[in-house]
PDB file of N, CA and C in Angstrom:
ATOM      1  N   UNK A   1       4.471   0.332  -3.869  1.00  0.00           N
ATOM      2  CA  UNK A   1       5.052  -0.986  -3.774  1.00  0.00           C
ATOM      3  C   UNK A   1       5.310  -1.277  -2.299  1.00  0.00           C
ATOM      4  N   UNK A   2       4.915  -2.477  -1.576  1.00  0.00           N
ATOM      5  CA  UNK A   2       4.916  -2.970  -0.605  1.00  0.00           C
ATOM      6  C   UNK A   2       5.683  -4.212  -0.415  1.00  0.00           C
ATOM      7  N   UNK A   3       6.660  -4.265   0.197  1.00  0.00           N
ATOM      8  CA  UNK A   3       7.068  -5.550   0.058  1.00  0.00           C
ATOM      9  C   UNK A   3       6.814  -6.539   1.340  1.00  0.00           C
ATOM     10  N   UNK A   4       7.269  -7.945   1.423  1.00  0.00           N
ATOM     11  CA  UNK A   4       5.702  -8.842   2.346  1.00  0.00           C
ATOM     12  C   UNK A   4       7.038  -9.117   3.131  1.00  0.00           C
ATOM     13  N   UNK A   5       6.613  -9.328   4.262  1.00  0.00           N
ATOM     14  CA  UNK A   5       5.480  -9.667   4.899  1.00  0.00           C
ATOM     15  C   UNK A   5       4.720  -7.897   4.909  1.00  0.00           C
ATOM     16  N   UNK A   6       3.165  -7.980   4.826  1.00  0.00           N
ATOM     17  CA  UNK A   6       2.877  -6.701   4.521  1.00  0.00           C
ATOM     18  C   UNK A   6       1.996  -6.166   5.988  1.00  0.00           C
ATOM     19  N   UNK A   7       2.227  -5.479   6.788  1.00  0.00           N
ATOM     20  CA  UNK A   7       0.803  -5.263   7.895  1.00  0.00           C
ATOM     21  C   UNK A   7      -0.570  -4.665   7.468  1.00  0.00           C
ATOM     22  N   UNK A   8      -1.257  -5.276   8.029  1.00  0.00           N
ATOM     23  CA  UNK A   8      -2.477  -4.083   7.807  1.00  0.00           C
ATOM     24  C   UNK A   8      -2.377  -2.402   7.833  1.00  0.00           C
ATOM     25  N   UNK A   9      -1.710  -2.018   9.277  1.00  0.00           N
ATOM     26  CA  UNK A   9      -1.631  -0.233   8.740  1.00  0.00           C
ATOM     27  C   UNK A   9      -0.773  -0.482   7.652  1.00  0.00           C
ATOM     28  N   UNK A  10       0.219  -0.932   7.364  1.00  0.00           N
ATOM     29  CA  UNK A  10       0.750  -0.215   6.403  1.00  0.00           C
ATOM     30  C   UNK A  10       0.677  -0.951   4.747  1.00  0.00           C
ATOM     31  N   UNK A  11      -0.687  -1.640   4.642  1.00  0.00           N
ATOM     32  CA  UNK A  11      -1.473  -1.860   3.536  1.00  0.00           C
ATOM     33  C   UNK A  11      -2.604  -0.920   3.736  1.00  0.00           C
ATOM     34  N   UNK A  12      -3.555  -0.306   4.360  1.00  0.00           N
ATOM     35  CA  UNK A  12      -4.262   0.908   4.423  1.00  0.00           C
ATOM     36  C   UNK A  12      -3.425   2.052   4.437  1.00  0.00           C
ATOM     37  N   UNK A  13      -2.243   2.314   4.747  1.00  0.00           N
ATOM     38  CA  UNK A  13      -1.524   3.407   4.613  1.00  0.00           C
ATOM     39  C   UNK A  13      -0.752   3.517   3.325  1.00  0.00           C
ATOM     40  N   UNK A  14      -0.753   2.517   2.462  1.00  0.00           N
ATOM     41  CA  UNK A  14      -0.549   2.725   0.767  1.00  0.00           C
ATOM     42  C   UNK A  14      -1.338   2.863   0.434  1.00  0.00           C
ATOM     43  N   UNK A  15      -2.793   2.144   0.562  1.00  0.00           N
ATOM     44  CA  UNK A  15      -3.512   2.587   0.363  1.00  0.00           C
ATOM     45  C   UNK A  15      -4.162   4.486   0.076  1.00  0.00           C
ATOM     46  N   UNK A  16      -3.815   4.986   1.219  1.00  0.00           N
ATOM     47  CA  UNK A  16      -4.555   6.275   1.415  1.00  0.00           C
ATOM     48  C   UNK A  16      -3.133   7.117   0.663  1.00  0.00           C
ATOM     49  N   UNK A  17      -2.495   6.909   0.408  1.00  0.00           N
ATOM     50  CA  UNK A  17      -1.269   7.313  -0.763  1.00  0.00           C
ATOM     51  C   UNK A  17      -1.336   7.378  -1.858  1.00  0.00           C
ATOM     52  N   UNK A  18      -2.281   6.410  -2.326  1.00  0.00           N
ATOM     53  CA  UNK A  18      -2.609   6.144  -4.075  1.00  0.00           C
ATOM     54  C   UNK A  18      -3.141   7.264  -4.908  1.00  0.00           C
ATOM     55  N   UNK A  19      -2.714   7.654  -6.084  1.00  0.00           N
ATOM     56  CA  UNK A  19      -3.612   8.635  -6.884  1.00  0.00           C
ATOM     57  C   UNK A  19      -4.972   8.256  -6.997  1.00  0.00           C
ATOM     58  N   UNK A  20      -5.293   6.911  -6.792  1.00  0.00           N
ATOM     59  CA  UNK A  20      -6.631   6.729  -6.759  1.00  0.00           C
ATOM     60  C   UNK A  20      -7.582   6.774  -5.046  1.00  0.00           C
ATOM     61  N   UNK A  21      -6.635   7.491  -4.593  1.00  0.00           N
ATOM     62  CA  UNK A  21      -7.238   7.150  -2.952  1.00  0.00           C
ATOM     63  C   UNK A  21      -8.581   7.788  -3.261  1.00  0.00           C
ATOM     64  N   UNK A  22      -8.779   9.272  -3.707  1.00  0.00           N
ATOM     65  CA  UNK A  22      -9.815   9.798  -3.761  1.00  0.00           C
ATOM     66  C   UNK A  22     -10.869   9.061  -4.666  1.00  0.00           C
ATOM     67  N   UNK A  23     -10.712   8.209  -5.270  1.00  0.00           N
ATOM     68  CA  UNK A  23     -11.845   7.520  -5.920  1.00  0.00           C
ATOM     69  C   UNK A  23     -12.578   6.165  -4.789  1.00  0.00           C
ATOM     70  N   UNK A  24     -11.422   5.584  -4.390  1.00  0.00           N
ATOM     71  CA  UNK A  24     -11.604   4.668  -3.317  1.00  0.00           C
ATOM     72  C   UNK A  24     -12.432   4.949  -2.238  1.00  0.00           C
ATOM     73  N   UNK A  25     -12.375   6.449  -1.464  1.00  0.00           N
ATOM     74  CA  UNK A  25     -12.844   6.814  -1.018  1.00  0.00           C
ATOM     75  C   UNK A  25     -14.376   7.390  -1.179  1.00  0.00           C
ATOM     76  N   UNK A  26     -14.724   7.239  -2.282  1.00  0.00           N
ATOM     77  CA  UNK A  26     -16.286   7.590  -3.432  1.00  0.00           C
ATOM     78  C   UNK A  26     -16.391   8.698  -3.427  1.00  0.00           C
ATOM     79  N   UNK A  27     -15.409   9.112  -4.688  1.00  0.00           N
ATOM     80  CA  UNK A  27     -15.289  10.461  -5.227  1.00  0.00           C
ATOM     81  C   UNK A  27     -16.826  10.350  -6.306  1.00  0.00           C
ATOM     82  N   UNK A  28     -17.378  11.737  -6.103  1.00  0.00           N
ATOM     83  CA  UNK A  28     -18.078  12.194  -7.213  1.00  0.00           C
ATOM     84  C   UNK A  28     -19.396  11.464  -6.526  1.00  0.00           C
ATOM     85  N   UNK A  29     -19.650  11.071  -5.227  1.00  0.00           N
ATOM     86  CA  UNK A  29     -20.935  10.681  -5.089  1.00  0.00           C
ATOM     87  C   UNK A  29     -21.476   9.252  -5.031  1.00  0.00           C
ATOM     88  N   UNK A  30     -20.264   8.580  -5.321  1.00  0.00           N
ATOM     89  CA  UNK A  30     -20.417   7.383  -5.702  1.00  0.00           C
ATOM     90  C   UNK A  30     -19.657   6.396  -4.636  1.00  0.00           C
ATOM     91  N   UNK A  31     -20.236   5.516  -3.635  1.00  0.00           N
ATOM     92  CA  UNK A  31     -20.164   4.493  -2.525  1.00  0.00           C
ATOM     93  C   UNK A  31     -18.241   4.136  -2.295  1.00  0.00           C
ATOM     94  N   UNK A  32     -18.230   4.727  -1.102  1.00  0.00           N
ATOM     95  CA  UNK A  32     -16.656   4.221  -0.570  1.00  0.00           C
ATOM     96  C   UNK A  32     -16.187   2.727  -1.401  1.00  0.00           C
ATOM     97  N   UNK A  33     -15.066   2.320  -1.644  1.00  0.00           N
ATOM     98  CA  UNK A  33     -14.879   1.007  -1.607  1.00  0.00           C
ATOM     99  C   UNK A  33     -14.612   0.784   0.014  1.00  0.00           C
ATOM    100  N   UNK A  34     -14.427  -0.173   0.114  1.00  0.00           N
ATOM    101  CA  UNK A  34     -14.043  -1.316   1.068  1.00  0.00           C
ATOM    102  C   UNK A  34     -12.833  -1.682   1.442  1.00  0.00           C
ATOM    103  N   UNK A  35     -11.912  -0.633   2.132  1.00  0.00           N
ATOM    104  CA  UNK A  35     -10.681  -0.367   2.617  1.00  0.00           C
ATOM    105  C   UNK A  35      -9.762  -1.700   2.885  1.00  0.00           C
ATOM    106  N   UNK A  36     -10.468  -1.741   4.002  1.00  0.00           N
ATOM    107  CA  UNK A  36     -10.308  -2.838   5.095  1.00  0.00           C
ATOM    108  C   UNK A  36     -10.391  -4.011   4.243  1.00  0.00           C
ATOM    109  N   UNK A  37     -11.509  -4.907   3.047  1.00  0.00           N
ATOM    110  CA  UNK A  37     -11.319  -5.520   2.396  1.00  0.00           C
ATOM    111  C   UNK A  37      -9.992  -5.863   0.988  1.00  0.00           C
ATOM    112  N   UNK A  38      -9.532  -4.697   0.556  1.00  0.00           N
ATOM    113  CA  UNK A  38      -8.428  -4.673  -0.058  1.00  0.00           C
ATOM    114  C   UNK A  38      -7.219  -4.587   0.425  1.00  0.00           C
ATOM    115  N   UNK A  39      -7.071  -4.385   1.794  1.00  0.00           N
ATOM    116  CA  UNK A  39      -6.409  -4.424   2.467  1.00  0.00           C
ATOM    117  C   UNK A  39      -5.810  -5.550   3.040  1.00  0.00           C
ATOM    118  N   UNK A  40      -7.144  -6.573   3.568  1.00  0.00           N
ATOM    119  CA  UNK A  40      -6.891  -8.028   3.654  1.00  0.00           C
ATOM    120  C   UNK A  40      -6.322  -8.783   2.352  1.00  0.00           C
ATOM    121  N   UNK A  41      -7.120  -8.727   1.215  1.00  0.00           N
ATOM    122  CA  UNK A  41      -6.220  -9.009  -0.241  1.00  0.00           C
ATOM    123  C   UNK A  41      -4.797  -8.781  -0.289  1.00  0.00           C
ATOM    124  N   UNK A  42      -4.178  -7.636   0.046  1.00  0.00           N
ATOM    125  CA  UNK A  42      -2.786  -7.375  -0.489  1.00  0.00           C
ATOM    126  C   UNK A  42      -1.913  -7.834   1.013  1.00  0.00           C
ATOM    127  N   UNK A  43      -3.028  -8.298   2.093  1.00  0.00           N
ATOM    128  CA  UNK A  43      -2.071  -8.826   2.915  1.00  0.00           C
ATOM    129  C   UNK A  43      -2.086 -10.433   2.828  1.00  0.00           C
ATOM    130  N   UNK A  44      -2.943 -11.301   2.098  1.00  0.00           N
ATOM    131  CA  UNK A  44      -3.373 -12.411   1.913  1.00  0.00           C
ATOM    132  C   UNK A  44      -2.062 -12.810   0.780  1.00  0.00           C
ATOM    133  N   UNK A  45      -2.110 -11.587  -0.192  1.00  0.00           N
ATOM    134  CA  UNK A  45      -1.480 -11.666  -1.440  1.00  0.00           C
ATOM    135  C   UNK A  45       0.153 -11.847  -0.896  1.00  0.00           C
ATOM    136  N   UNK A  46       0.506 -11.154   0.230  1.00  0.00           N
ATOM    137  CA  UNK A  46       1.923 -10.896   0.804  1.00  0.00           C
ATOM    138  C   UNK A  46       1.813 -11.622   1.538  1.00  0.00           C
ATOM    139  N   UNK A  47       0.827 -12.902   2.391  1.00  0.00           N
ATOM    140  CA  UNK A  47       1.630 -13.847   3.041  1.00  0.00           C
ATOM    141  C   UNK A  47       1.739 -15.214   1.723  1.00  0.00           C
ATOM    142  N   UNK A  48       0.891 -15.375   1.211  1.00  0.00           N
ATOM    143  CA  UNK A  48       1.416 -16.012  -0.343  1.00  0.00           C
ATOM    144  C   UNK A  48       2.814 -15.788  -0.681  1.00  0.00           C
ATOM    145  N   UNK A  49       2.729 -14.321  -0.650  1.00  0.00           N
ATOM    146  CA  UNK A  49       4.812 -14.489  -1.929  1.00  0.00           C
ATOM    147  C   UNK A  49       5.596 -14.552   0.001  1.00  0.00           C
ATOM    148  N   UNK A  50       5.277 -14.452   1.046  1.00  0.00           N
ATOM    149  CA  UNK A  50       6.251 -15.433   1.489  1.00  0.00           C
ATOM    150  C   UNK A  50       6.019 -16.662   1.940  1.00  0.00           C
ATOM    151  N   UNK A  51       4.945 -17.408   1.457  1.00  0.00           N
ATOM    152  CA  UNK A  51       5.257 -19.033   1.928  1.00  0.00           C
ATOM    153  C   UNK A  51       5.565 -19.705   0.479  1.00  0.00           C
ATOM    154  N   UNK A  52       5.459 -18.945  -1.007  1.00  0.00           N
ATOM    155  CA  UNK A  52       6.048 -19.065  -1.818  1.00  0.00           C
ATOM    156  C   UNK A  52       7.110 -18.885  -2.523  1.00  0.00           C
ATOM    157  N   UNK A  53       7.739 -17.525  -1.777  1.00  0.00           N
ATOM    158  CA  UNK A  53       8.507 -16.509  -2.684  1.00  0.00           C
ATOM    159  C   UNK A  53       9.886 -17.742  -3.250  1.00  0.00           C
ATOM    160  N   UNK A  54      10.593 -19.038  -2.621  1.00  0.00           N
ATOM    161  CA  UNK A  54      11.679 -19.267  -3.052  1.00  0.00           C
ATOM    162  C   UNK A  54      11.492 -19.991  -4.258  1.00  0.00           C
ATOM    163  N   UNK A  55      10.092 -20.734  -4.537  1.00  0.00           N
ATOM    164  CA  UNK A  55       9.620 -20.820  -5.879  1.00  0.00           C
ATOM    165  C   UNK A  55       9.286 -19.850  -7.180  1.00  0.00           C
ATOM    166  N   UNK A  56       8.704 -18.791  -6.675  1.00  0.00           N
ATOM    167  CA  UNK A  56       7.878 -18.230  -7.654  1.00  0.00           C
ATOM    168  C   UNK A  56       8.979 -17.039  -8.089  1.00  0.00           C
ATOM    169  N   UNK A  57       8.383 -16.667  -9.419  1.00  0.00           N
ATOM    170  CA  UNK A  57       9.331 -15.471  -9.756  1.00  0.00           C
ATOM    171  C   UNK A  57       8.468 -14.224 -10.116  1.00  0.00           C
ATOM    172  N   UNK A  58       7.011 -14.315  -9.987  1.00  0.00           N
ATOM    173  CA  UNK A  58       6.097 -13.139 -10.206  1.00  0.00           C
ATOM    174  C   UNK A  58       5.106 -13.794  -9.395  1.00  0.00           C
ATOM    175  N   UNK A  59       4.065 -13.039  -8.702  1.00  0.00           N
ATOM    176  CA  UNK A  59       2.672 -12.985  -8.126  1.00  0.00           C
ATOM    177  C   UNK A  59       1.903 -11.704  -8.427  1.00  0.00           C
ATOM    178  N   UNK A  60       1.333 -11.669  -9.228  1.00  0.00           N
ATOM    179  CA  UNK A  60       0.121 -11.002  -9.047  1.00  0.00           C
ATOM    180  C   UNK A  60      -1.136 -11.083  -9.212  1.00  0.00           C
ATOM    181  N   UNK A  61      -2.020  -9.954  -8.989  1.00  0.00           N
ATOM    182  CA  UNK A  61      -3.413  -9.604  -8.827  1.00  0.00           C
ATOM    183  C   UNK A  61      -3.792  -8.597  -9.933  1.00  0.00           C
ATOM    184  N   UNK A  62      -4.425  -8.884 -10.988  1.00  0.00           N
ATOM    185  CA  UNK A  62      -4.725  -7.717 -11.689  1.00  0.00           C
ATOM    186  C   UNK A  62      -5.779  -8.256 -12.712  1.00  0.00           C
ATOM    187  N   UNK A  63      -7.362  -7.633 -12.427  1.00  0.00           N
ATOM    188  CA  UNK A  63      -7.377  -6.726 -11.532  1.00  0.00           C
ATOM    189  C   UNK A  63      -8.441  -7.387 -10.048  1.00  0.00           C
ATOM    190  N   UNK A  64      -7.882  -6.438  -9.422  1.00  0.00           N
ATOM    191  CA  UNK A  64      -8.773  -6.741  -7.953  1.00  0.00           C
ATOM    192  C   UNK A  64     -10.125  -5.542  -8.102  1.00  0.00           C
ATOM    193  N   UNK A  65     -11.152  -6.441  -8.154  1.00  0.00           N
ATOM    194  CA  UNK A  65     -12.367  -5.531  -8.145  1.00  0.00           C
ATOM    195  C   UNK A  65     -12.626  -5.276  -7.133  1.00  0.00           C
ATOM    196  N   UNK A  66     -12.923  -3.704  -7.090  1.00  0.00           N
ATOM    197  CA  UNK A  66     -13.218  -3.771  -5.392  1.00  0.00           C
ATOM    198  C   UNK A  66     -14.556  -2.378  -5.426  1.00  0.00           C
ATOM    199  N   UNK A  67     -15.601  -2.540  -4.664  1.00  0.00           N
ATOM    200  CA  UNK A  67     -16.771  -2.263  -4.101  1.00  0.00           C
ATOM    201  C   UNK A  67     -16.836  -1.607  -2.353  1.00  0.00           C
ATOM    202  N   UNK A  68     -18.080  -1.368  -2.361  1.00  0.00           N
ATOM    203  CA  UNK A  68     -18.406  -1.326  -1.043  1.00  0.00           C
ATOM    204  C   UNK A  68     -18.840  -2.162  -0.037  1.00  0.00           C
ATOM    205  N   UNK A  69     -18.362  -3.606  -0.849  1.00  0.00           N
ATOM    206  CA  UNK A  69     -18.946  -4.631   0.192  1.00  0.00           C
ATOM    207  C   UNK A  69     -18.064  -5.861  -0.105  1.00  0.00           C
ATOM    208  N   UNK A  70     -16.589  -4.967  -0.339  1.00  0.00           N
ATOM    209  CA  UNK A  70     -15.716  -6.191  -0.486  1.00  0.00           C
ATOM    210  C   UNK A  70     -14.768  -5.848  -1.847  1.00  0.00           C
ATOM    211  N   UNK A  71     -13.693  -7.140  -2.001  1.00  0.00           N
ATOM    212  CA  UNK A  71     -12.915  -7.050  -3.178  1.00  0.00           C
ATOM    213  C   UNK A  71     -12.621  -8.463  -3.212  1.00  0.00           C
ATOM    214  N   UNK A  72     -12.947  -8.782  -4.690  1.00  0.00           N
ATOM    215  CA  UNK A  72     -12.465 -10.080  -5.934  1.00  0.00           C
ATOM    216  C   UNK A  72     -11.555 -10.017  -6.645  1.00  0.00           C
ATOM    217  N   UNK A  73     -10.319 -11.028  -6.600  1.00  0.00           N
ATOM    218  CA  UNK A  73      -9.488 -10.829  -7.185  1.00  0.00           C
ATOM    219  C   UNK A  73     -10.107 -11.374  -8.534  1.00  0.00           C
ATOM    220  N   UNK A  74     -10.171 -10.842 -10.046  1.00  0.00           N
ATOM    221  CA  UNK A  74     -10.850 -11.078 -10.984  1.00  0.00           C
ATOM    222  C   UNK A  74      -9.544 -12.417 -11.731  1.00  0.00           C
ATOM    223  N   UNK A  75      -8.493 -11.993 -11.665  1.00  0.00           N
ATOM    224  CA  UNK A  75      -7.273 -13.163 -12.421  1.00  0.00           C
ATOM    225  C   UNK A  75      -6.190 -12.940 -11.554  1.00  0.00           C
ATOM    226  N   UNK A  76      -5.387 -13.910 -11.493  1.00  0.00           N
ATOM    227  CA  UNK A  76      -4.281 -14.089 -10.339  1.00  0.00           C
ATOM    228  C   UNK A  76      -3.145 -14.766 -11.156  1.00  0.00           C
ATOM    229  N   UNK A  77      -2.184 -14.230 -11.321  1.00  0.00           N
ATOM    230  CA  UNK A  77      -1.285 -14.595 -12.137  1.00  0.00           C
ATOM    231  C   UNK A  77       0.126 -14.895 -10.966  1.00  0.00           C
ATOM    232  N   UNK A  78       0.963 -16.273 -11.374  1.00  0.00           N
ATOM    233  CA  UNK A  78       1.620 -16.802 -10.778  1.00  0.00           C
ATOM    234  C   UNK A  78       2.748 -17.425 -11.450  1.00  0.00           C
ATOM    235  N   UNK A  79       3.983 -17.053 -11.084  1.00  0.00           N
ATOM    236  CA  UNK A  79       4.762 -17.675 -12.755  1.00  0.00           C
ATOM    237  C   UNK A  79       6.392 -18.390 -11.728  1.00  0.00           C
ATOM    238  N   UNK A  80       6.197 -19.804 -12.158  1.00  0.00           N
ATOM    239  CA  UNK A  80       6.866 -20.197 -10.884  1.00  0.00           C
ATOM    240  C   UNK A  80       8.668 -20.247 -11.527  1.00  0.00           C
ATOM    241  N   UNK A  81       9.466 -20.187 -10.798  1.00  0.00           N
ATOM    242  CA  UNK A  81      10.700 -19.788 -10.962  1.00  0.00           C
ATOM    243  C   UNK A  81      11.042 -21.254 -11.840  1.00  0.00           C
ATOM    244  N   UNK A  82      11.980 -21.072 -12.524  1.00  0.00           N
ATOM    245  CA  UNK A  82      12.705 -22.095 -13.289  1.00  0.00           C
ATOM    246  C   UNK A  82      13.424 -22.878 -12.414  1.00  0.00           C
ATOM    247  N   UNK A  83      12.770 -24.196 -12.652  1.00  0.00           N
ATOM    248  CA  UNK A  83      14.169 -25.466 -11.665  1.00  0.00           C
ATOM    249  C   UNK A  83      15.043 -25.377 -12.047  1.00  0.00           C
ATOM    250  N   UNK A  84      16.394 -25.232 -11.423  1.00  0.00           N
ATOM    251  CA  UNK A  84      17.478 -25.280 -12.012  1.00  0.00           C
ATOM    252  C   UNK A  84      18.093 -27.230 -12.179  1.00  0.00           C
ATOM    253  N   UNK A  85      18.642 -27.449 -13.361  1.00  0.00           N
ATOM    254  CA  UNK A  85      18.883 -29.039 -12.876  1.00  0.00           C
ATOM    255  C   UNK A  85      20.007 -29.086 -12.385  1.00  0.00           C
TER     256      UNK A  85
END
């Protein structure tokens, strides 16, 4: 968990923390993902919840597909805070 404003090292440095780092990295033979690209995502995603955060009451990404030549956020879920009257 990262909370925003998020930097790049230290969205690649959760990154390389994850139980899935070794897959990310192309475990078993199979093509690196795209670090640096998911990286921009979860920092794109963290300047979002702060030019939103006093509206919204959830943001997320799930799931973010991610490759060796990039990452798509596949659904983006956004659930905006209740107006109070």
């Amino acid at each position: 968990m990262l909370l925003p404003p998020v930097t790049r090292s230290a969205a690649l440095a959760a990154l390389r923390r994850l139980r899935l780092a070794p897959v990310l990295a192309g475990a078993r033979g199979q093509p690196a993902a795209d670090l640096g690209a998911i990286a921009d995502a979860v920092i794109a995603l963290s300047g979002l919840a702060c030019d939103l955060g006093d509206v919204l009451d959830a943001l997320d990404i799930n799931p973010l597909i991610c490759g060796p030549s990039g990452a798509v956020a596949a659904d983006v879920l956004a659930v905006p805070r209740p107006v109070k009257p």
